[in-house]
Protein backbone atom coordinates (compact mmCIF):
# COMPACT_ATOMS: atom_id res chain seq x y z
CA UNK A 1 22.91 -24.79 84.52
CA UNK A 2 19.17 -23.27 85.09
CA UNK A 3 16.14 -24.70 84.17
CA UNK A 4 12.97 -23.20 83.13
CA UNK A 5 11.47 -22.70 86.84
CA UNK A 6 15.47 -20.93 88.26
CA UNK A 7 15.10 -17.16 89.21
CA UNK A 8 18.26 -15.56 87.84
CA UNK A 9 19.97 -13.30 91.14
CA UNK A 10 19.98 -9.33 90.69
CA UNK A 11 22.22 -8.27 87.52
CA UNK A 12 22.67 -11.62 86.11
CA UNK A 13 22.92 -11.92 82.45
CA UNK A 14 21.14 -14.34 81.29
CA UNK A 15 21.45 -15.81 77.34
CA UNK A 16 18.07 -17.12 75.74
CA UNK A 17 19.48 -18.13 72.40
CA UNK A 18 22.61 -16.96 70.03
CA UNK A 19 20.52 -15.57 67.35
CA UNK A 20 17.18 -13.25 67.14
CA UNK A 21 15.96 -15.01 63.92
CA UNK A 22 12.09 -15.94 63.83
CA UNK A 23 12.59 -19.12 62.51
CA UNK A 24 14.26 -20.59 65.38
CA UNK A 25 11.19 -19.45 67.67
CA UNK A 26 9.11 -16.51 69.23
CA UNK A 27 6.60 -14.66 67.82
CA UNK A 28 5.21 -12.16 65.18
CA UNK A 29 3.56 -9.21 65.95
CA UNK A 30 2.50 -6.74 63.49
CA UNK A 31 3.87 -2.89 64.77
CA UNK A 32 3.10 -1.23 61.09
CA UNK A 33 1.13 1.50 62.66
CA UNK A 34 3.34 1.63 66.18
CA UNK A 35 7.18 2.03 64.73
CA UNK A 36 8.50 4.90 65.25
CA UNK A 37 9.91 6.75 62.35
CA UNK A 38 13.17 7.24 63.42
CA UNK A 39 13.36 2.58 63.29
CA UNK A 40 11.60 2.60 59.86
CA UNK A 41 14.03 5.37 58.71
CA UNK A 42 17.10 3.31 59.56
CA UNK A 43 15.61 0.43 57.84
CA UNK A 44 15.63 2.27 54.60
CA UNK A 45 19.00 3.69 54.83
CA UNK A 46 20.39 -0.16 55.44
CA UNK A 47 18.50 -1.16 52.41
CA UNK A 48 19.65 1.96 50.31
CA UNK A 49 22.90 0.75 52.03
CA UNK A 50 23.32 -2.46 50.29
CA UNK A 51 20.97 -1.13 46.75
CA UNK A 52 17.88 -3.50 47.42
CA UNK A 53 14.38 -2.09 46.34
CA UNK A 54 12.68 -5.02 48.72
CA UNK A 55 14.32 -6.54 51.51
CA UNK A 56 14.02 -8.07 55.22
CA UNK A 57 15.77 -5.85 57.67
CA UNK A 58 16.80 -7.45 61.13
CA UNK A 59 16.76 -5.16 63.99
CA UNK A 60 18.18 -5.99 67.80
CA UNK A 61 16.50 -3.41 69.73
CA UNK A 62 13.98 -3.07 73.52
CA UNK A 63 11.22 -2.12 71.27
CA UNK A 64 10.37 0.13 68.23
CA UNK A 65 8.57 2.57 70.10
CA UNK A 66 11.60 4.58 70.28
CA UNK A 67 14.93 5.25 67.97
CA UNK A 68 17.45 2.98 67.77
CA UNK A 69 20.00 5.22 69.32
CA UNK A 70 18.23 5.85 72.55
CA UNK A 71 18.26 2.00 73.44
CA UNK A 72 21.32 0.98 71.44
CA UNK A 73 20.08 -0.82 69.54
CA UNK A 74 21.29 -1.72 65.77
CA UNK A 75 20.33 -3.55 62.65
CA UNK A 76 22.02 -7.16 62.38
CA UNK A 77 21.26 -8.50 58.91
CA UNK A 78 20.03 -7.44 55.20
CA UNK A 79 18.02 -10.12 53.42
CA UNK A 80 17.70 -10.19 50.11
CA UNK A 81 14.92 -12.70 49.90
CA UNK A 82 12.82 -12.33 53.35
CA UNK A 83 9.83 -14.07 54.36
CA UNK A 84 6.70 -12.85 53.63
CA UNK A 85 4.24 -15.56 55.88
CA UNK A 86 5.07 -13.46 59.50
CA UNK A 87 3.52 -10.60 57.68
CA UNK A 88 0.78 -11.90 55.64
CA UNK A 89 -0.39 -13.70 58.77
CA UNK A 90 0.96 -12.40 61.68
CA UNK A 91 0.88 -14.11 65.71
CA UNK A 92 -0.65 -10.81 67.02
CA UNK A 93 -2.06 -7.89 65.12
CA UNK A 94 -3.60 -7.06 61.41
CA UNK A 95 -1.83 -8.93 58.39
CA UNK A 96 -0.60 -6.87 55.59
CA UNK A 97 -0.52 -7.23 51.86
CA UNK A 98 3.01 -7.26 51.67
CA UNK A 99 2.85 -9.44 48.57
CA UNK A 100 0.27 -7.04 46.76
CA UNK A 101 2.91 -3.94 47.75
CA UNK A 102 5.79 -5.98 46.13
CA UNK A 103 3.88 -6.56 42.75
CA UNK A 104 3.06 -2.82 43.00
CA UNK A 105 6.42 -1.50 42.42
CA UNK A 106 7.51 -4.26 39.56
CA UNK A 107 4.90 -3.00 37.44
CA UNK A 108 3.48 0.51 36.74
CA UNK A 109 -0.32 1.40 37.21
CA UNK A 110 -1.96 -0.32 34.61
CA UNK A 111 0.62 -2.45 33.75
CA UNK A 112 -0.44 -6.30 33.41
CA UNK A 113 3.25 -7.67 33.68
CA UNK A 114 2.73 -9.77 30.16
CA UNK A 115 4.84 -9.46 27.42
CA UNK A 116 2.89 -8.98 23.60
CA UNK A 117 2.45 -12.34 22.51
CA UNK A 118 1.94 -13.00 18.70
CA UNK A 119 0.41 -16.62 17.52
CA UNK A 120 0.36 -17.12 13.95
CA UNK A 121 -1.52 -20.21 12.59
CA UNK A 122 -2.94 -21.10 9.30
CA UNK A 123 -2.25 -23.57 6.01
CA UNK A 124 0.98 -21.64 4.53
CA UNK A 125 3.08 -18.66 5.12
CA UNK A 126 3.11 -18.99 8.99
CA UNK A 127 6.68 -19.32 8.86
CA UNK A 128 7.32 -16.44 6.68
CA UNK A 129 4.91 -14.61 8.72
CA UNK A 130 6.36 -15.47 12.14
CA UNK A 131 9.98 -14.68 10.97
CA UNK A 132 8.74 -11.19 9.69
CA UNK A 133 6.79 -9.97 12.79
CA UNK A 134 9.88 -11.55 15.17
CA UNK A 135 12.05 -9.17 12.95
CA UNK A 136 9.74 -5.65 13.20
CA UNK A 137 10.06 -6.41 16.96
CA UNK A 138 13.42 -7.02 17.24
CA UNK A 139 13.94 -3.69 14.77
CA UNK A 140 12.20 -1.89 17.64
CA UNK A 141 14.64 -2.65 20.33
CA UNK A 142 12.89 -5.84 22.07
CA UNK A 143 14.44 -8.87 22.89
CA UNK A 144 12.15 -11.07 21.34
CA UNK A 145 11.58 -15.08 21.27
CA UNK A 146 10.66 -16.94 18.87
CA UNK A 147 9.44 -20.95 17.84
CA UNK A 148 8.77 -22.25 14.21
CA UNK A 149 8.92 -25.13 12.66
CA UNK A 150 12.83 -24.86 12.15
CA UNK A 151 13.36 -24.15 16.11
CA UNK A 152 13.44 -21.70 18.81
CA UNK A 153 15.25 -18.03 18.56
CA UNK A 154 15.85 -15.84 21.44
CA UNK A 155 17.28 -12.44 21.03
CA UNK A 156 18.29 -13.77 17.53
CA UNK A 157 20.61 -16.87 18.90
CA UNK A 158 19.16 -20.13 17.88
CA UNK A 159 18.61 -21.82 21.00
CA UNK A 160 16.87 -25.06 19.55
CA UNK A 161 16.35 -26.96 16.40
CA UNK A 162 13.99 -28.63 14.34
CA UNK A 163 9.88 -28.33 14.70
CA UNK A 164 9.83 -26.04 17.52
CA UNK A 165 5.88 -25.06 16.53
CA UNK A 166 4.55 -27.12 19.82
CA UNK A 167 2.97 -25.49 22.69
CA UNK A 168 6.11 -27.36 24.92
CA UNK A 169 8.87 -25.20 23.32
CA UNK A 170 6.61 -21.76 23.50
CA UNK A 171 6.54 -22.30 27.08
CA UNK A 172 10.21 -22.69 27.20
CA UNK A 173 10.07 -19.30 25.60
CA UNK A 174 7.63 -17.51 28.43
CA UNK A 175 9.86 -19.19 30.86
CA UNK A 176 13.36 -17.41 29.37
CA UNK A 177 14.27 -14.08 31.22
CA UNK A 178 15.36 -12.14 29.04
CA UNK A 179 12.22 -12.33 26.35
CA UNK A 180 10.40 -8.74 26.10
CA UNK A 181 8.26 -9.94 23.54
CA UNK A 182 7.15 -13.82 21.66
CA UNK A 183 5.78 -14.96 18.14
CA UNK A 184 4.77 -17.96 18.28
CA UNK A 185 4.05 -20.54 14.90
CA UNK A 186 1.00 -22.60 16.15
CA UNK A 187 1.17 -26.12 14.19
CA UNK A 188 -2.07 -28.45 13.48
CA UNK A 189 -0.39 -31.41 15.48
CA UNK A 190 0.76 -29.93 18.59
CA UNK A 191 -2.72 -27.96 19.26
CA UNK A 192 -4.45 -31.61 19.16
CA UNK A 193 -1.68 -32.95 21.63
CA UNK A 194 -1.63 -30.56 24.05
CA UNK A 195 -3.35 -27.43 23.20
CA UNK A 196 -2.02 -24.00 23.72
CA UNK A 197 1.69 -22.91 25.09
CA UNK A 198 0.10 -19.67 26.72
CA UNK A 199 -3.68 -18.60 27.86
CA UNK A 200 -4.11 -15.53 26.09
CA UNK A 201 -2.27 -13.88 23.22
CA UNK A 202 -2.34 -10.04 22.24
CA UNK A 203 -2.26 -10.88 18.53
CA UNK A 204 -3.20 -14.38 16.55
CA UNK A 205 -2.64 -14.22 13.02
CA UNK A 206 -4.39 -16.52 10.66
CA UNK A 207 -2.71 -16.58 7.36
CA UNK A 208 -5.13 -18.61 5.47
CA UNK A 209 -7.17 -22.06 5.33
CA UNK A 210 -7.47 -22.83 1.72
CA UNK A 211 -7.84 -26.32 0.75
CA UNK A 212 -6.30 -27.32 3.88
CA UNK A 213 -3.24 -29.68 4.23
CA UNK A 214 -2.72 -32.82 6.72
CA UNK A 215 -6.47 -33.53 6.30
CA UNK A 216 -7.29 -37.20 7.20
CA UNK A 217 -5.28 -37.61 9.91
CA UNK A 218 -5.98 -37.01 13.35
CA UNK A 219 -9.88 -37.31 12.66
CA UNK A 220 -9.33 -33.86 11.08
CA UNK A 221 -11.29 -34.81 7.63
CA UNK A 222 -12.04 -31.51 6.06
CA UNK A 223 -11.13 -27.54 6.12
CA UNK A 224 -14.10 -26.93 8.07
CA UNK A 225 -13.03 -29.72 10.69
CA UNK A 226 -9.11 -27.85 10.21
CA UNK A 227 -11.01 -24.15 11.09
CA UNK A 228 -12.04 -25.45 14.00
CA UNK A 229 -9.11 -26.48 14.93
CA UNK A 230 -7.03 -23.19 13.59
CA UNK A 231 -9.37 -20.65 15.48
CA UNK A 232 -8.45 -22.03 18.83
CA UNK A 233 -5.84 -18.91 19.10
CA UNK A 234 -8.40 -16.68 18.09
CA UNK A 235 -10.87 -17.80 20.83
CA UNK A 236 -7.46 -17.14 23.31
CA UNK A 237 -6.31 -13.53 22.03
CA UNK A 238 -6.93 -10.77 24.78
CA UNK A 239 -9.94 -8.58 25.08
CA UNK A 240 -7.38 -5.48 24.17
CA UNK A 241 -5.86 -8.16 21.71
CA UNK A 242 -6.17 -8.46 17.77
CA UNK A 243 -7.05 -10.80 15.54
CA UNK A 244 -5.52 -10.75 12.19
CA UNK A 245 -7.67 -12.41 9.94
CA UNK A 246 -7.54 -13.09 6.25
CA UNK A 247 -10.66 -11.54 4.61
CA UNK A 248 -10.34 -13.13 1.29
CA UNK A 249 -10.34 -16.65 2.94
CA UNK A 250 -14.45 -17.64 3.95
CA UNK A 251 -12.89 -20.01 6.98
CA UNK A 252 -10.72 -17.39 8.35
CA UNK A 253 -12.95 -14.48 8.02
CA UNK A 254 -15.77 -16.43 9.80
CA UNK A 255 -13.48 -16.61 12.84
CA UNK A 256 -13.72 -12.73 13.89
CA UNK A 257 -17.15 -13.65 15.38
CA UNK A 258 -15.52 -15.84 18.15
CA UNK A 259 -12.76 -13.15 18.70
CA UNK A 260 -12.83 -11.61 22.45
CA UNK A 261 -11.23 -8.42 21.23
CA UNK A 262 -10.59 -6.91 17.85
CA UNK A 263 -10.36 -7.67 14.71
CA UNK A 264 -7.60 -6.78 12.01
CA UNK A 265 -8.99 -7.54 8.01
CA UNK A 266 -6.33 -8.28 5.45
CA UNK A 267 -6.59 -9.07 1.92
CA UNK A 268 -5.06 -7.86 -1.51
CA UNK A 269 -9.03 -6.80 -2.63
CA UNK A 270 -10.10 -3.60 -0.68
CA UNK A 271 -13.36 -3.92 -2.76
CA UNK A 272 -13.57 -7.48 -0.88
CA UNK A 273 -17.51 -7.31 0.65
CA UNK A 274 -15.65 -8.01 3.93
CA UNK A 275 -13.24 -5.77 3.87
CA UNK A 276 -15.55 -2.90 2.71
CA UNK A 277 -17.96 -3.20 5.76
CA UNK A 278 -15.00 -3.37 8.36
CA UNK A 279 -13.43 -0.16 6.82
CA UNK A 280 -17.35 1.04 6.51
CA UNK A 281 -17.21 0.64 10.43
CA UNK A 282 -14.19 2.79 11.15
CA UNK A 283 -12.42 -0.51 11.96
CA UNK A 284 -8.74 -1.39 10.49
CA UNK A 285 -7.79 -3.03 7.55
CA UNK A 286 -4.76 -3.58 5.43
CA UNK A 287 -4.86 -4.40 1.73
CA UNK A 288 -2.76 -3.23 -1.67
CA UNK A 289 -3.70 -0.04 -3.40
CA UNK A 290 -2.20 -0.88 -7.17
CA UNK A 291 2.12 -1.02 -5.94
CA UNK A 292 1.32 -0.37 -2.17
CA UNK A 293 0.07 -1.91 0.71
CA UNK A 294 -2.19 0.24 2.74
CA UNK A 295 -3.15 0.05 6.37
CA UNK A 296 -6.40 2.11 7.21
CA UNK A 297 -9.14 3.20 10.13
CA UNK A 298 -11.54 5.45 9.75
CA UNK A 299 -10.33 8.18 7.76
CA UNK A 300 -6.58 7.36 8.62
CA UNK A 301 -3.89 5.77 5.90
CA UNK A 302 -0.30 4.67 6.41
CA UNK A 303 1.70 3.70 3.10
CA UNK A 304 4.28 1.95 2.76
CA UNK A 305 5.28 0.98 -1.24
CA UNK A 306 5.84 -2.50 -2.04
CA UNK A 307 9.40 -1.79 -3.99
CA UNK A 308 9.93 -1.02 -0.53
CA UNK A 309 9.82 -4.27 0.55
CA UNK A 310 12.10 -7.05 -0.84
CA UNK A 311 10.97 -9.98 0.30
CA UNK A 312 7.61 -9.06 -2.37
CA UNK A 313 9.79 -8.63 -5.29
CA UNK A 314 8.31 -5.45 -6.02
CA UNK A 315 4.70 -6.44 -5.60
CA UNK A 316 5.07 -9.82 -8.13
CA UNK A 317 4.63 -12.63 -5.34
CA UNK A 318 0.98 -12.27 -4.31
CA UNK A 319 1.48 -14.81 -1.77
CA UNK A 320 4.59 -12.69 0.14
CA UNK A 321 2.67 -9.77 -0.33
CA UNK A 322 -0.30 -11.37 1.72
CA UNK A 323 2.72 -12.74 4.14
CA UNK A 324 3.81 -9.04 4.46
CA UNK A 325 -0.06 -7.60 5.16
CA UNK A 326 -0.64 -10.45 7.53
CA UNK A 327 3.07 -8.97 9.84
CA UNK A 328 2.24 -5.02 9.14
CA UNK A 329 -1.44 -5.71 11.15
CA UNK A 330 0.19 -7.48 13.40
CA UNK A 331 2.88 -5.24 14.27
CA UNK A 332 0.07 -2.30 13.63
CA UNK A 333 -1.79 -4.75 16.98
CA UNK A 334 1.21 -4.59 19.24
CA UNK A 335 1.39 -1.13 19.31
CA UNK A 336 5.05 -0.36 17.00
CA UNK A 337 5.33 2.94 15.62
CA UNK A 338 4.94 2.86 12.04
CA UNK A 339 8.44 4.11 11.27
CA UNK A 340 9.63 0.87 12.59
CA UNK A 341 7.58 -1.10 10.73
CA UNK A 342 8.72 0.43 7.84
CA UNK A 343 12.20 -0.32 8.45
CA UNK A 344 11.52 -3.75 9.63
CA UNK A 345 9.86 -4.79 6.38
CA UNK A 346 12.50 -3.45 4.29
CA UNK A 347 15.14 -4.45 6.22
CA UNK A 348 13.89 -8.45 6.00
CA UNK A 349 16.06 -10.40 3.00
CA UNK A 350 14.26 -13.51 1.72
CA UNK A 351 17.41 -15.53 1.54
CA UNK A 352 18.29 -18.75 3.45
CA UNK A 353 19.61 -16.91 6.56
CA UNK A 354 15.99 -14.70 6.80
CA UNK A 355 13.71 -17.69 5.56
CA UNK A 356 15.26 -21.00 4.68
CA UNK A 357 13.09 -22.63 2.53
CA UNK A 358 10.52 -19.77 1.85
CA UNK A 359 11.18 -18.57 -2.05
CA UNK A 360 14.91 -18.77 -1.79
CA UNK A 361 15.68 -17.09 -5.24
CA UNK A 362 19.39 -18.01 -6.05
CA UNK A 363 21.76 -17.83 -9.50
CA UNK A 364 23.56 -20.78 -10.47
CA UNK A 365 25.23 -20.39 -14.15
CA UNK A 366 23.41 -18.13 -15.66
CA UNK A 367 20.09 -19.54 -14.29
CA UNK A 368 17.67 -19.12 -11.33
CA UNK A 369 17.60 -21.51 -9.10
CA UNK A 370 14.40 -21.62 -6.35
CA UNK A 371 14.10 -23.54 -3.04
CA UNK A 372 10.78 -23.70 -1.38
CA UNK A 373 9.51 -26.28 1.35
CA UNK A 374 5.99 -26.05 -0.16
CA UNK A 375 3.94 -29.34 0.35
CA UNK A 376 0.46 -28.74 -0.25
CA UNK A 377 -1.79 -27.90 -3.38
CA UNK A 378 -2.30 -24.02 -2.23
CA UNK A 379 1.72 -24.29 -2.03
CA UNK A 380 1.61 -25.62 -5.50
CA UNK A 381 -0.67 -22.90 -7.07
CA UNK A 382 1.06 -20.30 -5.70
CA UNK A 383 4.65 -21.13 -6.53
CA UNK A 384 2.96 -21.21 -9.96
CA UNK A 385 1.89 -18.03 -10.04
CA UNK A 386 4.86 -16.69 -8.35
CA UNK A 387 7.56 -18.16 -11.40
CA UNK A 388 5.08 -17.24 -14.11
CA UNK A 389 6.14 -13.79 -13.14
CA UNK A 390 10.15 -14.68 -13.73
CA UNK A 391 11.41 -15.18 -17.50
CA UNK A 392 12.75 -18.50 -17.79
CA UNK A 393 14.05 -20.50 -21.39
CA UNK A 394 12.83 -23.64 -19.93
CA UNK A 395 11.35 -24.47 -16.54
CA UNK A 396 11.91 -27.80 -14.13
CA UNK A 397 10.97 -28.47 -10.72
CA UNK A 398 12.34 -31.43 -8.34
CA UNK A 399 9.54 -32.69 -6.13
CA UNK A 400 8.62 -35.54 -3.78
CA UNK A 401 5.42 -36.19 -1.47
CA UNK A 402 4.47 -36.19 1.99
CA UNK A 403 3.20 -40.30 2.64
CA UNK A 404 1.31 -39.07 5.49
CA UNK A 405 -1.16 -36.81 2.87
CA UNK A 406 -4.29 -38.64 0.83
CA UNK A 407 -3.74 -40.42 -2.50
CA UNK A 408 -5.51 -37.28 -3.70
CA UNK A 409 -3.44 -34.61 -2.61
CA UNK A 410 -0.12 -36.20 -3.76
CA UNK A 411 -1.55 -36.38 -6.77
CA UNK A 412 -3.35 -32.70 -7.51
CA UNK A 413 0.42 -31.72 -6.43
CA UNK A 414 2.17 -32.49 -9.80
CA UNK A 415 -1.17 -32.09 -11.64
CA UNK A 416 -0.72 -28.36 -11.03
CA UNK A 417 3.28 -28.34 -11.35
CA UNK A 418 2.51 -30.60 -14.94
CA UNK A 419 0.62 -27.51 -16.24
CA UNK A 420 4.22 -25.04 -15.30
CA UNK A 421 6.95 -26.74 -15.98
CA UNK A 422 8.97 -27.89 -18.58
CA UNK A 423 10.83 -30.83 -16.55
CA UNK A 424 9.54 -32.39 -13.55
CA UNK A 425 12.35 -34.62 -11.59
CA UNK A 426 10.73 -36.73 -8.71
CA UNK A 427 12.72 -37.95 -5.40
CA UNK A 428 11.69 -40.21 -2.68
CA UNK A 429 11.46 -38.46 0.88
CA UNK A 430 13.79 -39.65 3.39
CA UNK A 431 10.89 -40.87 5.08
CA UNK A 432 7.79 -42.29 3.44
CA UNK A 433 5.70 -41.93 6.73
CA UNK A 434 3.55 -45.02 6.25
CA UNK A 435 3.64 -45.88 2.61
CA UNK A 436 5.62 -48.74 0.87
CA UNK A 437 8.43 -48.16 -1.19
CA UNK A 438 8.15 -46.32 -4.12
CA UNK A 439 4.68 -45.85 -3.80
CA UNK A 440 4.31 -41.92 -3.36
CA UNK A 441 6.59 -41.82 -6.60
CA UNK A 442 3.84 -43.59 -8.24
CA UNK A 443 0.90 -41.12 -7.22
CA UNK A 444 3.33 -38.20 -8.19
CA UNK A 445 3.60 -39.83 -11.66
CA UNK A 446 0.36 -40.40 -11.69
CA UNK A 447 -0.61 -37.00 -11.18
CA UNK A 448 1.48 -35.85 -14.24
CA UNK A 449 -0.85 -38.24 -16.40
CA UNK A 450 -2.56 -35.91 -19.60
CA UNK A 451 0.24 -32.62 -18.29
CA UNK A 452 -0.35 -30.09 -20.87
CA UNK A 453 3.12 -28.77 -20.33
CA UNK A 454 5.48 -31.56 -18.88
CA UNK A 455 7.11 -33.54 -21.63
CA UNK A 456 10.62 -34.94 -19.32
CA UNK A 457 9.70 -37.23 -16.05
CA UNK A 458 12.43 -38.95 -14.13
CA UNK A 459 12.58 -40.79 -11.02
CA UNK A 460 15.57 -40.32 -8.69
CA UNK A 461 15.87 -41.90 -4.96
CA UNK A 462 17.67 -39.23 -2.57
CA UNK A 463 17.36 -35.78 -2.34
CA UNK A 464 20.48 -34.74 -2.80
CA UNK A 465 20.93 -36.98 -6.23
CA UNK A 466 18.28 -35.43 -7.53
CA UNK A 467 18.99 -31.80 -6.56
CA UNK A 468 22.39 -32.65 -8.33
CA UNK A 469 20.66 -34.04 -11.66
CA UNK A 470 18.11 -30.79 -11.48
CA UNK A 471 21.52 -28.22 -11.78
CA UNK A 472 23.75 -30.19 -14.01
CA UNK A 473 20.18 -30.12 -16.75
CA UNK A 474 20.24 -26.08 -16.46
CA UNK A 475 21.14 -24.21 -18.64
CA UNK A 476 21.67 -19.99 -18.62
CA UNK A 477 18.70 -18.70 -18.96
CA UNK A 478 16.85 -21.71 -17.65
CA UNK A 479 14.62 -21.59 -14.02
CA UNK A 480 14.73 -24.69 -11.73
CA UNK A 481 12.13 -24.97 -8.90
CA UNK A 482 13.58 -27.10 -5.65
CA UNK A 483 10.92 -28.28 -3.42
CA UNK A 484 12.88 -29.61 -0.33
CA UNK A 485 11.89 -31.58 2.25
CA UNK A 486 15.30 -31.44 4.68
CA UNK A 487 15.05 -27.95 4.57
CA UNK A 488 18.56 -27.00 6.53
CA UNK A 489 20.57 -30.19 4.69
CA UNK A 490 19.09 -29.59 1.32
CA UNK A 491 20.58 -25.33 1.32
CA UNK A 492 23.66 -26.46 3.01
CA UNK A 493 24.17 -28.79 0.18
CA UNK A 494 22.40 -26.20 -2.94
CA UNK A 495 24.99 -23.55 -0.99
CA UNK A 496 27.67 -26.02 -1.54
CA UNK A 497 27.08 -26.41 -5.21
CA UNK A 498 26.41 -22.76 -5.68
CA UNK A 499 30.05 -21.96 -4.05
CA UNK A 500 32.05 -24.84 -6.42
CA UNK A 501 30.58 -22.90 -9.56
């Protein structure tokens, strides 16, 4: 053998090492502006070769001063996922943004390399108004992802179940491949956990604060304490971004002044003082002109009529027509064409499949028969007004209570309802969240005390027993109101009864 002081004799080969990899020692010496063009030529054809865009080419050669043929040499290997250190910081010679060059040809000048993301937040409708805007999307060819508080959606496919509305399972979204573009439903709860799935949005919607809902817990005491909270996407949207605010609502519209980028106004009112002075400024707005929604800047209008758009009911839910404004801005931010968001919106059914538990208008023997997960006194008022609009012989509505909401708010519940409807049937919740037994049946009762309009009460424990009670009273012609609180259980089983007639 030889050792490192033998002299080899004349013509004797002598083997260093089996392989010319870097990694197993030697050098790196930067030759950017010294390779001939002939080397850096063959290194493109052996990438073309195999069809990679970036690669590590491995050459065996005397030096790259000259072309590979006049010193036969060759190339040895094609990596598909080369090191990028013996560039960036080189033995010998000038280091080279290799890494900056990489990023440049992923992404076109300009190009940021984030996908639109659309947060939606607010008291009610953010599931409505997340499903809609995931839908105008998806009707313009983008594989879009989406979390709510009935579970995560890519590219359609339910990938997750249950309240997805956390800032854990919009992560999981960012994190997914194949996801062009994400609407995310922000929740109360998992904002005070952890905070924010994503640093900056290109959209957050805020549907409305109202009289609030989940106040008292979490050292969240009143709607002012629960704007706070609720503006934390619009402090995060982009400085290109929107926000899409509701100008009819004092909490929400006070938020555009802690918005880093624009600002879209909503609201059925175009008279509304707010909405006036932005459309004053040139700025954009979208409100209802008599039967159609309007979206407007400067001296621009789009139209789109509200018989267009079932999920309204020609114009006669206020509260899905403020659903729908709230997804046209927002679809209006991200940059859709408008003939897209035309089709979306007409193309979005308010049925189980679309929007389980939003307004699910069914027919069950002649009479209508309504699911809605609606749990707060807003909820309440505007289910109200949404069935004063249908003709019904004689109205009932099944109901139970939240235990985790004040005495208070359980009770204003069937103090509006007591007002509407004929029949009110109360359940217990699966889960009373806190309170004894039969105690949130009490505060509903109690809440019906001096109804100008109830005259039947009953008490029922299970969901499903009293769901059954509310469709064997009906009668054709009748209108029965289901507030559920196991939203996907409760249609299965409505479904179910539907089906058997």
């Amino acid at each position: 053998g030889m050792t490192p002081e033998s002299v080899p004799g004349r013509g004797q080969r002598v083997v260093l090492r089996n392989n010319a990899n870097l990694s197993t020692g030697g050098s790196a010496t930067d030759v950017t502006d010294t390779v001939h063009p002939e080397v850096a030529a063959r290194a493109v054809d052996a990438a073309q070769m195999v069809g990679l865009d970036i690669c590590g080419v491995d050459m065996v050669c005397e030096n790259v001063l000259r072309p590979l043929e006049e010193q036969h040499g060759g190339v040895v290997e094609v990596n598909a996922a080369p090191g990028l250190r013996m560039h960036i910081s080189p033995s010998f010679g000038r280091g080279r943004a290799v890494g900056e060059a990489v990023m440049d040809t992923l992404y076109a000048p300009g190009d940021t390399g984030r996908i639109p993301v659309v947060a939606v937040t607010g008291t009610n409708g953010k599931t409505t108004t997340a499903r809609l805007v995931n839908h105008i999307l998806a009707s313009s060819g983008l594989r879009t992802g989406m979390t709510n508080t009935d579970g995560v959606y890519v590219d359609g496919r339910q990938t997750d179940s249950g309240d997805c509305s956390g800032p854990k399972s919009a992560r999981n979204v960012l994190l997914h491949p194949d996801v062009d573009a994400a609407v995310f439903e922000v929740a109360r709860g998992g904002v005070l956990r952890e905070g924010l799935g994503f640093d900056r949005c290109q959209v957050a919607v805020v549907t409305n604060i109202g009289s609030g809902d989940h106040l008292g817990l979490n050292y969240i005491t009143t709607v002012e304490d629960l704007a706070v909270l609720k503006r934390v996407i619009v402090r995060n949207v982009s400085d290109d971004g929107y926000a899409v605010l509701n100008a009819a609502d004092v909490n929400v519209a006070a938020m555009a002044a802690g918005c880093p980028g624009h600002v879209i106004f909503f609201a059925a009112d175009r008279q509304h003082p707010v909405m006036a002075t932005h459309r004053a400024q040139g700025k954009r707005t979208v409100y209802v002109d008599q039967d159609t929604l309007v979206a407007a800047e400067g001296s621009w209008r789009e139209r789109i009529p509200l018989r267009d758009v079932p999920i309204t009911r020609n114009g006669t839910l206020p509260f899905q027509v403020e659903n729908v404004m709230a997804s046209v801005a927002a679809a209006w931010a991200v940059g859709l064409d408008w003939d897209t968001i035309r089709s979306g919106v007409a193309s979005f059914k308010n049925d189980a499949a679309g929007v389980p538990g939003r307004f699910n208008v069914m027919e069950y023997r002649g009479a209508t028969v309504i699911a809605d997960y609606g749990h707060n006194t807003d909820a309440m008022k505007a289910l109200v007004s949404a069935v004063d609009t249908m003709p019904a012989k004689t109205r009932s509505v099944v109901i139970s209570g939240a235990g985790d909401r004040r005495d208070s708010d359980i009770r204003d519940q069937t103090a509006i309802l007591g007002q509407a409807f004929d029949d009110v049937i109360l359940y217990q919740d699966a889960a009373q969240r806190g309170r004894a037994d039969g105690e949130v049946m009490a505060l509903l009762r109690q809440g019906l005390q001096g109804a100008s309009r109830t005259k039947h009460i009953e008490e029922i424990r299970g969901e499903f027993i009293a769901i059954d009670h509310a469709l064997a009273r009906l009668q054709p012609g009748d209108l029965s109101l289901i507030l559920v609180d196991q939203v996907e259980e409760a249609l299965a089983h409505l479904a179910k009864r539907i089906a058997e007639g």
